[in-house]
Protein backbone atom coordinates (compact mmCIF):
# COMPACT_ATOMS: atom_id res chain seq x y z
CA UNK A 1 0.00 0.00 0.00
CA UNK A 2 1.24 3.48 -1.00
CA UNK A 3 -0.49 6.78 0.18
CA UNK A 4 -1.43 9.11 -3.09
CA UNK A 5 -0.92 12.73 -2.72
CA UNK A 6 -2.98 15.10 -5.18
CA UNK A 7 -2.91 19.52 -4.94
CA UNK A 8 -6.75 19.67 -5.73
CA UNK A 9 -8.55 22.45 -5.37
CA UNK A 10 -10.40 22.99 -1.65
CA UNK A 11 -13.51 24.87 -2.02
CA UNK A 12 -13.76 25.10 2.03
CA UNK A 13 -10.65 27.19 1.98
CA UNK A 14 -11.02 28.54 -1.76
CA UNK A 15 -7.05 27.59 -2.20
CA UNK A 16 -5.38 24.57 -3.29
CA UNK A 17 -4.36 21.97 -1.21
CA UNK A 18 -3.36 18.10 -0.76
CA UNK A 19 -5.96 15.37 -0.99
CA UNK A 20 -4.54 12.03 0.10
CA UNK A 21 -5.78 8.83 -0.72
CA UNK A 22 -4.45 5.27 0.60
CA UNK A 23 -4.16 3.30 -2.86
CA UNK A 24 -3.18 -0.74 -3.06
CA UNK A 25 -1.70 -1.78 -6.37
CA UNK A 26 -1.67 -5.05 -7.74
CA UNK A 27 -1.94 -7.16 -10.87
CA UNK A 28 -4.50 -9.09 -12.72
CA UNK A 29 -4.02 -12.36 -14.42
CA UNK A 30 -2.56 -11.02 -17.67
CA UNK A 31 0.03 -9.32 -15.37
CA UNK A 32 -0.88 -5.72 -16.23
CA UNK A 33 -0.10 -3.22 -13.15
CA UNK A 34 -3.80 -1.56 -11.44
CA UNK A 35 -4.10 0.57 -8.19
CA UNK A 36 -7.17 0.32 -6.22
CA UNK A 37 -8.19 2.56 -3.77
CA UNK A 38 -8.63 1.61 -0.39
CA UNK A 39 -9.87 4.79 1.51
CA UNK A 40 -9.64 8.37 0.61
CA UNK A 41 -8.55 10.74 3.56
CA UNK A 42 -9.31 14.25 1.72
CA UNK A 43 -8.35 16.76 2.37
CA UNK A 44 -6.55 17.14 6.00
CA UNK A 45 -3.94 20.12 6.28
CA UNK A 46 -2.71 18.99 9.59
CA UNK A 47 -1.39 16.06 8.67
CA UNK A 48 2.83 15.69 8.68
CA UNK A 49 4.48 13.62 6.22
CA UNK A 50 5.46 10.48 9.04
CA UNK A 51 2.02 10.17 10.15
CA UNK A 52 1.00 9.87 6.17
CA UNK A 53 4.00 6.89 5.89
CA UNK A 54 1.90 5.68 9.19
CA UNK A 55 -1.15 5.48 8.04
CA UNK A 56 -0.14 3.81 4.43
CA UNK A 57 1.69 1.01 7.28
CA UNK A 58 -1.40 0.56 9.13
């Protein structure tokens, strides 16, 4: 599992900001690469880049 980090635009805060999403990749039976993903954690400006690596362990 990797965590995905996106600058989308906020509308709460009018500005632009990260959006993380907790992705799992894998591969299907013809051995081509997909990611699914498993949760998306928006958008959460308090959030420091260990606790991110944290969550993606968890």
């Amino acid at each position: 599992m990797h965590v995905n980090v996106q600058l989308r635009f906020n509308s709460a805060t009018g500005q632009e900001a990260p959006y993380y999403r907790l992705k799992e990749s894998y591969r299907d039976v013809r051995g081509h690469v997909h990611s699914l993903i498993v949760l998306n954690i928006g958008f959460e400006p308090c959030l420091k880049p260990l606790q991110v690596k944290r969550i993606a362990r968890a």
